[in-house]
N, C-alpha and C. Protein backbone atom coordinates (compact mmCIF):
# COMPACT_ATOMS: atom_id res chain seq x y z
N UNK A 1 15.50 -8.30 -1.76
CA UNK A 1 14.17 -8.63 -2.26
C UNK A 1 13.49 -7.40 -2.87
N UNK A 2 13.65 -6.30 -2.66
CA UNK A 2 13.00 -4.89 -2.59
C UNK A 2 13.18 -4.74 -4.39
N UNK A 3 14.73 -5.08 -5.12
CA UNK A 3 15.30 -4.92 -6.31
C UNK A 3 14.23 -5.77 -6.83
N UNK A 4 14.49 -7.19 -6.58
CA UNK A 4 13.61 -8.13 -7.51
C UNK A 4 12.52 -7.54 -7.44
N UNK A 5 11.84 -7.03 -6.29
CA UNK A 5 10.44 -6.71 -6.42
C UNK A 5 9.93 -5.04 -7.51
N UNK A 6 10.85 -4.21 -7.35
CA UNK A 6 11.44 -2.82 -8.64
C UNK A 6 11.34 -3.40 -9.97
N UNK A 7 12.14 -5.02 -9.95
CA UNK A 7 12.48 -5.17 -11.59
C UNK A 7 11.37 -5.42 -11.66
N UNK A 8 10.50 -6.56 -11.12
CA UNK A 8 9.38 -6.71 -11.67
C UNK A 8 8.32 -5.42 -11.61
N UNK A 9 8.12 -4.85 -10.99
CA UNK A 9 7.34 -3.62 -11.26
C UNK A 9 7.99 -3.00 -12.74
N UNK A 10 9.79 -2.81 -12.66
CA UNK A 10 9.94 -2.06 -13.93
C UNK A 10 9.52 -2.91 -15.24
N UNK A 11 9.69 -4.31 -15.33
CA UNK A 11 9.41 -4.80 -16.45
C UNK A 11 8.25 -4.44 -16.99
N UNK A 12 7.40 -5.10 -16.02
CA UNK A 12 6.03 -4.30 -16.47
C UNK A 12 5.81 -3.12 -17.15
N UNK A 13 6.23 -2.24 -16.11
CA UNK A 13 6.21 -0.78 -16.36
C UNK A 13 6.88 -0.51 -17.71
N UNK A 14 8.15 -0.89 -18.03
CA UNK A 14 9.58 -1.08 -18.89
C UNK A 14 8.27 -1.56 -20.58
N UNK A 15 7.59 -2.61 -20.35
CA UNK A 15 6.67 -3.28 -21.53
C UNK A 15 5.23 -2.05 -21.59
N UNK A 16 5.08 -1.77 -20.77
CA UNK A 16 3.58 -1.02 -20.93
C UNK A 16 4.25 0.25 -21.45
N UNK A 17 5.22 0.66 -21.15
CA UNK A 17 5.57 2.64 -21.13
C UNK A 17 6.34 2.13 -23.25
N UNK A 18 7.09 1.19 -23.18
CA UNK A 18 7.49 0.84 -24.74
C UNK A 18 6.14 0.76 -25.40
N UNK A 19 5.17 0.03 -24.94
CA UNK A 19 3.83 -0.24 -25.97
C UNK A 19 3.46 1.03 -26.07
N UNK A 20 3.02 2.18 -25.15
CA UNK A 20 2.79 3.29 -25.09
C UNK A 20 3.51 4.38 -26.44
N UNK A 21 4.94 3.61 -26.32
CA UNK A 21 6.08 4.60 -27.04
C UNK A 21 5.83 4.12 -28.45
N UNK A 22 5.48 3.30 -28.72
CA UNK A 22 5.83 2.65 -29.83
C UNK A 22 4.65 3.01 -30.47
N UNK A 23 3.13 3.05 -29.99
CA UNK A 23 1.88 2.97 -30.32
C UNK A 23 1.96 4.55 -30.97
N UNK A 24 2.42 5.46 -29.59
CA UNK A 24 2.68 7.05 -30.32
C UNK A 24 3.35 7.26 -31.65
N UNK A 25 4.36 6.36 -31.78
CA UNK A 25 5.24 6.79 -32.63
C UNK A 25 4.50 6.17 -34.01
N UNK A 26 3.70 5.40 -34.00
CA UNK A 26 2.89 4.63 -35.04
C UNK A 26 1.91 5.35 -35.62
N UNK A 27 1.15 6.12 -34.57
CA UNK A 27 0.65 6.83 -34.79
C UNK A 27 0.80 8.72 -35.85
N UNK A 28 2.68 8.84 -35.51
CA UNK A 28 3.03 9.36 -36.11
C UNK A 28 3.57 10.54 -35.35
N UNK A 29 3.48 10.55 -33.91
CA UNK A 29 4.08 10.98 -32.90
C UNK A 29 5.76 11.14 -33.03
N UNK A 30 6.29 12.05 -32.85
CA UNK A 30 7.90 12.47 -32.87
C UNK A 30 8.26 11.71 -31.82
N UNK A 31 9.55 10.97 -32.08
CA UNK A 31 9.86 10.02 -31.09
C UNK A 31 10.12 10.75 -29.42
N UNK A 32 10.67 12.16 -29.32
CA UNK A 32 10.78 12.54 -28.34
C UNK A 32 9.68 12.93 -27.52
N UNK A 33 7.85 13.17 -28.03
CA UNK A 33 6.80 13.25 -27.68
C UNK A 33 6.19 11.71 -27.47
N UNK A 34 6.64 10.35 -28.04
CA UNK A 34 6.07 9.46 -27.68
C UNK A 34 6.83 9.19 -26.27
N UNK A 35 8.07 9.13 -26.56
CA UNK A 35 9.04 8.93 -25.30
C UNK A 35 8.22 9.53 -23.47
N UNK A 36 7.69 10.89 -24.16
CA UNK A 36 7.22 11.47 -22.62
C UNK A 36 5.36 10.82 -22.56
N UNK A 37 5.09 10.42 -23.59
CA UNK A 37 3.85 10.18 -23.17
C UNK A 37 4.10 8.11 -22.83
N UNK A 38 5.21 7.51 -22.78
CA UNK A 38 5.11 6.33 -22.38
C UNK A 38 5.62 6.55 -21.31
N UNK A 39 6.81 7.38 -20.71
CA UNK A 39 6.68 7.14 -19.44
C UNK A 39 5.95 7.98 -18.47
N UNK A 40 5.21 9.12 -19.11
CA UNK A 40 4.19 9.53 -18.00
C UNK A 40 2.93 8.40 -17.74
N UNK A 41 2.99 7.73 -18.75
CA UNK A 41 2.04 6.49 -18.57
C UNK A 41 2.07 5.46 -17.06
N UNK A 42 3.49 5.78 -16.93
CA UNK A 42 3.59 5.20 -15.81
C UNK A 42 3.83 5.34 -14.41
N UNK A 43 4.10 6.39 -14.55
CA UNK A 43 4.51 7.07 -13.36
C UNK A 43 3.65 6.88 -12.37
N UNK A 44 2.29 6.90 -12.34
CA UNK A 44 1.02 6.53 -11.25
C UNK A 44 1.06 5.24 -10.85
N UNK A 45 1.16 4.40 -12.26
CA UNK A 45 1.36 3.22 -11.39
C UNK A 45 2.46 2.80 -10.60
N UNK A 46 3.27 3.24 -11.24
CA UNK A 46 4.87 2.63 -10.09
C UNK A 46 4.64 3.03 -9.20
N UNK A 47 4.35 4.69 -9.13
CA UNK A 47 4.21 5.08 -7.55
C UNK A 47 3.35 4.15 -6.42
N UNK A 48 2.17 3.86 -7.17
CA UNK A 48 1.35 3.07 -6.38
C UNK A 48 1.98 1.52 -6.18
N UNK A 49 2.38 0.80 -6.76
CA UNK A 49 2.76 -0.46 -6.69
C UNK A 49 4.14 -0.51 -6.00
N UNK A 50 5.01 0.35 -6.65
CA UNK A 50 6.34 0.21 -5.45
C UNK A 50 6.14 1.07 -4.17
N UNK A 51 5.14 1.85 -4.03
CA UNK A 51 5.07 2.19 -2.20
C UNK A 51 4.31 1.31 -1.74
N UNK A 52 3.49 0.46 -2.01
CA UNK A 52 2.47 -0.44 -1.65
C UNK A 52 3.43 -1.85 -1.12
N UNK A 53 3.77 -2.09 -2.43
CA UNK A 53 4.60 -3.56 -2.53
C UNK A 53 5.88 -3.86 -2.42
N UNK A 54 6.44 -2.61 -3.26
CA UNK A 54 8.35 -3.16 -2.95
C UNK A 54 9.03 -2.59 -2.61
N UNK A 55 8.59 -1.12 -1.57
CA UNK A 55 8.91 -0.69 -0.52
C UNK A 55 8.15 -0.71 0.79
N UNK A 56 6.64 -1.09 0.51
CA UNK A 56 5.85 -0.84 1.88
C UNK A 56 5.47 0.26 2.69
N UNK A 57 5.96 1.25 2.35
CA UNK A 57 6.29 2.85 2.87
C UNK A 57 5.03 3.19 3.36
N UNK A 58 4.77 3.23 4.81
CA UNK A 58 3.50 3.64 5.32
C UNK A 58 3.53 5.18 5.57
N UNK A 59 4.47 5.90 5.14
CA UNK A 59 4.56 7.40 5.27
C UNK A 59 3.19 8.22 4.68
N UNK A 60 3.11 9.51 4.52
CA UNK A 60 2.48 10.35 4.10
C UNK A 60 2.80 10.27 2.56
N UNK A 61 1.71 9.89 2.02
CA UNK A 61 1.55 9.52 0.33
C UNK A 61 2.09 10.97 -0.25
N UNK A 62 1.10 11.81 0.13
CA UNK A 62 1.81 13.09 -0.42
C UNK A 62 3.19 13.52 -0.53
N UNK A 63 3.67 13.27 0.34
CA UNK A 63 5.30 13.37 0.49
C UNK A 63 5.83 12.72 -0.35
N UNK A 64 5.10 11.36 -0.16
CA UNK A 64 6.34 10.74 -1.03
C UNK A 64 6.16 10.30 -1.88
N UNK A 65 5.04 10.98 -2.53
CA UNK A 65 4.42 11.01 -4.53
C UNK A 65 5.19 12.72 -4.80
N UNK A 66 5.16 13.54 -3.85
CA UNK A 66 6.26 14.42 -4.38
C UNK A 66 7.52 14.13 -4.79
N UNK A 67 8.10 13.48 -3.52
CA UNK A 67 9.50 13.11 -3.76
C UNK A 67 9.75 12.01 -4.74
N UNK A 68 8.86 11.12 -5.67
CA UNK A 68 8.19 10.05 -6.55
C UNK A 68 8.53 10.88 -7.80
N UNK A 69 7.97 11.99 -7.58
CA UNK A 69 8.21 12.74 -8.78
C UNK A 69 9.56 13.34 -9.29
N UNK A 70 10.28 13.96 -7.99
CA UNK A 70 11.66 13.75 -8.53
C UNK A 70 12.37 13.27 -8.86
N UNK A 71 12.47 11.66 -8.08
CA UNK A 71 13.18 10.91 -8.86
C UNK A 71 12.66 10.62 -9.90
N UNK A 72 11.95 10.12 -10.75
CA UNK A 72 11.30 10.17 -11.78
C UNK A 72 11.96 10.88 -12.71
N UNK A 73 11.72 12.07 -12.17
CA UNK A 73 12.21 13.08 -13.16
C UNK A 73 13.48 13.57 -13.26
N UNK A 74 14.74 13.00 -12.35
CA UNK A 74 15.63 12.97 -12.58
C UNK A 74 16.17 11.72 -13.59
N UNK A 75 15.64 10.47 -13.46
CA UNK A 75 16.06 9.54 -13.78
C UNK A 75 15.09 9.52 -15.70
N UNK A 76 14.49 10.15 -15.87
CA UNK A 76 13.59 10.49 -17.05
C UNK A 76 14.39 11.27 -17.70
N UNK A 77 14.89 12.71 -17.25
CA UNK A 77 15.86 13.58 -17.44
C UNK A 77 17.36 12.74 -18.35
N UNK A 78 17.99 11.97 -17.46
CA UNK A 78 18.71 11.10 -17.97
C UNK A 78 18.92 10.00 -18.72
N UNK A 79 17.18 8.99 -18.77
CA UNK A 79 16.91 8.20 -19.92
C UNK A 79 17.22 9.17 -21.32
N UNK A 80 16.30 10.26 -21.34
CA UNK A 80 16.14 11.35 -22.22
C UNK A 80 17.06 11.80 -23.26
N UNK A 81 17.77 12.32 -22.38
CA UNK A 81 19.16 12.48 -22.84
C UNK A 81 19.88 11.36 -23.72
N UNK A 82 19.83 10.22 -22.92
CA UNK A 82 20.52 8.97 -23.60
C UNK A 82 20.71 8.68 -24.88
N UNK A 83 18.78 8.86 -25.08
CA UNK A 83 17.54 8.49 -25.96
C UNK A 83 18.07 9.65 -27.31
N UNK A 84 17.92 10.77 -27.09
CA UNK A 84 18.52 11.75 -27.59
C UNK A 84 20.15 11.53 -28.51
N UNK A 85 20.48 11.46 -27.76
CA UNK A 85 22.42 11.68 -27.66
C UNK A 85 22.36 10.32 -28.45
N UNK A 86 21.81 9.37 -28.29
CA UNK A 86 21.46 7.99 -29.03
C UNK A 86 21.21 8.14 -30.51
N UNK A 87 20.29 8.61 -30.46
CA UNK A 87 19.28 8.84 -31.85
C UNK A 87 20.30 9.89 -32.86
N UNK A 88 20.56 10.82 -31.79
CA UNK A 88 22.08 11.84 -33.21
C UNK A 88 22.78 10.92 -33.44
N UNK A 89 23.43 10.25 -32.67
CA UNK A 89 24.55 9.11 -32.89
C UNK A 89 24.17 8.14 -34.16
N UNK A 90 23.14 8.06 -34.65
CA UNK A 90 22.29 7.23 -35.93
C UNK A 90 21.67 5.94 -35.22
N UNK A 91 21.80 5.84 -34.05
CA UNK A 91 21.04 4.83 -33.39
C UNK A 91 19.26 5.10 -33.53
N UNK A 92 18.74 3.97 -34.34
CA UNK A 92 17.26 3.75 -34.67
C UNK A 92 16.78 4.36 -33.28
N UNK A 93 15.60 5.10 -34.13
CA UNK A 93 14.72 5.61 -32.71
C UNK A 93 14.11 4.20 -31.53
N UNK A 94 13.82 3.44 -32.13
CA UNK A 94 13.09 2.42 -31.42
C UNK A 94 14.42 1.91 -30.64
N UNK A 95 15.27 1.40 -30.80
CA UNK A 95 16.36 0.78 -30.41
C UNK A 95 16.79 1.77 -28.79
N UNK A 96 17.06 3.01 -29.54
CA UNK A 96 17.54 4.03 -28.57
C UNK A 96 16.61 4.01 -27.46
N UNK A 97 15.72 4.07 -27.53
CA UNK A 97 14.32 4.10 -26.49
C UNK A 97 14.91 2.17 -25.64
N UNK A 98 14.69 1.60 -26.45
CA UNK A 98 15.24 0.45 -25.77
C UNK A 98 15.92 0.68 -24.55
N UNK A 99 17.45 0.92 -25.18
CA UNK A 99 18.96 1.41 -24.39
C UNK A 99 18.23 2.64 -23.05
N UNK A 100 17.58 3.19 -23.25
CA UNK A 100 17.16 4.26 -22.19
C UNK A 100 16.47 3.67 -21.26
N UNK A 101 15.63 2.42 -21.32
CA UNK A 101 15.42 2.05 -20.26
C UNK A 101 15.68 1.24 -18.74
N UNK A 102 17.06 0.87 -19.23
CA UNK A 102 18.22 0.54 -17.94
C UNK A 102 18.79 1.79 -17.14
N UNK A 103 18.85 2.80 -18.25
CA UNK A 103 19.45 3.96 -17.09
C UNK A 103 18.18 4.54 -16.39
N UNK A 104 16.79 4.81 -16.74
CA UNK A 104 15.78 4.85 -15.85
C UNK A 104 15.49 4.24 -14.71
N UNK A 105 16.08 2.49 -15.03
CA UNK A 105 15.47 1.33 -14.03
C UNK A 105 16.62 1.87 -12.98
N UNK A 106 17.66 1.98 -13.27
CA UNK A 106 18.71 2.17 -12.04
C UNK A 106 18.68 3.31 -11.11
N UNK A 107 18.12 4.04 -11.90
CA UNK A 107 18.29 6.06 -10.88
C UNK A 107 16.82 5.72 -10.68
N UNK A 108 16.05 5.16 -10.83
CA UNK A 108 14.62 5.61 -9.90
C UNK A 108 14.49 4.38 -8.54
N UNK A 109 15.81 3.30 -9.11
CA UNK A 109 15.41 2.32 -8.02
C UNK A 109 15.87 2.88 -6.84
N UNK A 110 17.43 3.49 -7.47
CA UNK A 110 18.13 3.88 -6.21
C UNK A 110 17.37 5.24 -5.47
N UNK A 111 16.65 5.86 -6.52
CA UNK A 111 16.09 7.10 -5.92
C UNK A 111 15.17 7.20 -4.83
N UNK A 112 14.14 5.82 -5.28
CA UNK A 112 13.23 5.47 -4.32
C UNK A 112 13.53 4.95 -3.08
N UNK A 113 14.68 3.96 -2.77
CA UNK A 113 15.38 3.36 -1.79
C UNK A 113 15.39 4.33 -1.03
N UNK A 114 16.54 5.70 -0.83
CA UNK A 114 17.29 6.60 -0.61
C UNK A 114 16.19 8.08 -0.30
N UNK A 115 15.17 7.95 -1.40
CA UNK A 115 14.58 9.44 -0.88
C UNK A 115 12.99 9.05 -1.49
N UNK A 116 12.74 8.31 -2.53
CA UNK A 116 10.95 8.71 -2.01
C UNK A 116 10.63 7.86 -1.18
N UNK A 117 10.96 6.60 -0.82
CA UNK A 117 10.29 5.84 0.58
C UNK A 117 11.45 5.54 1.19
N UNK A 118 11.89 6.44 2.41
CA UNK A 118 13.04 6.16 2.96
C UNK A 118 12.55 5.25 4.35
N UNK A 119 11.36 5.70 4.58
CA UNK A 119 11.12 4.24 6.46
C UNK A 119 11.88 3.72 5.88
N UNK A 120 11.26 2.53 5.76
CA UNK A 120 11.87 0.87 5.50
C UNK A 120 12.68 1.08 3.95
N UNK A 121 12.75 1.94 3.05
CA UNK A 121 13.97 1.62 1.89
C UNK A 121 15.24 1.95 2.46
N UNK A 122 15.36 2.36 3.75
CA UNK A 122 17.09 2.79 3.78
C UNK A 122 17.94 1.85 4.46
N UNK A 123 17.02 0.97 5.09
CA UNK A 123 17.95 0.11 5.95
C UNK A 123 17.90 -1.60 5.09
């Protein structure tokens, strides 16, 4: 239940952080500067909605909006790249940004499970 409850947080997140990306880039924003300003867009809220809702994690917020941040930023690190390594490849900027957001949804779900809300995400 915890996944279904991630996807739906990521979709959301996945549609708001693209509108974000897309709006930058319209604006005239370099795709690799819209890229960080759609998903820093989100980062507050996931934190808040998946420790609240689709992990429950009654731990010390601080802790585990630190540890929120690493995964994040590991799994951002690696959209990034994708997004990147995508876009040389002649893959459309918009498209590539697409493709980057499955490898985000997977390393922050598992990240969060495993290390930012471990109470109740490990068992």
């Amino acid at each position: 239940m915890r996944f279904v409850r991630f996807l739906i947080v990521g979709v959301l997140n996945s549609a708001v952080g693209l509108a974000l990306i897309y709006a930058a880039m319209a604006l005239g924003a370099d795709y690799r500067v819209a890229n960080a300003i759609g998903y820093a867009g989100g980062i507050l809220i996931s934190f808040v909605v998946n420790r609240g809702w689709t992990f429950a994690h009654d731990g010390d917020w601080r802790a585990s909006f630190a540890r929120w941040l690493v995964v994040v930023g590991v799994a951002y690190a690696a959209q990034f790249a994708a997004v990147v390594w995508l876009h040389g490849l002649g893959v459309d900027a918009r498209i590539a940004q697409a493709l980057g957001v499955p490898i985000y949804t997977v390393l922050a779900f598992l990240g969060a499970r495993r290390f930012a809300f471990p109470d109740r995400a490990a068992g």
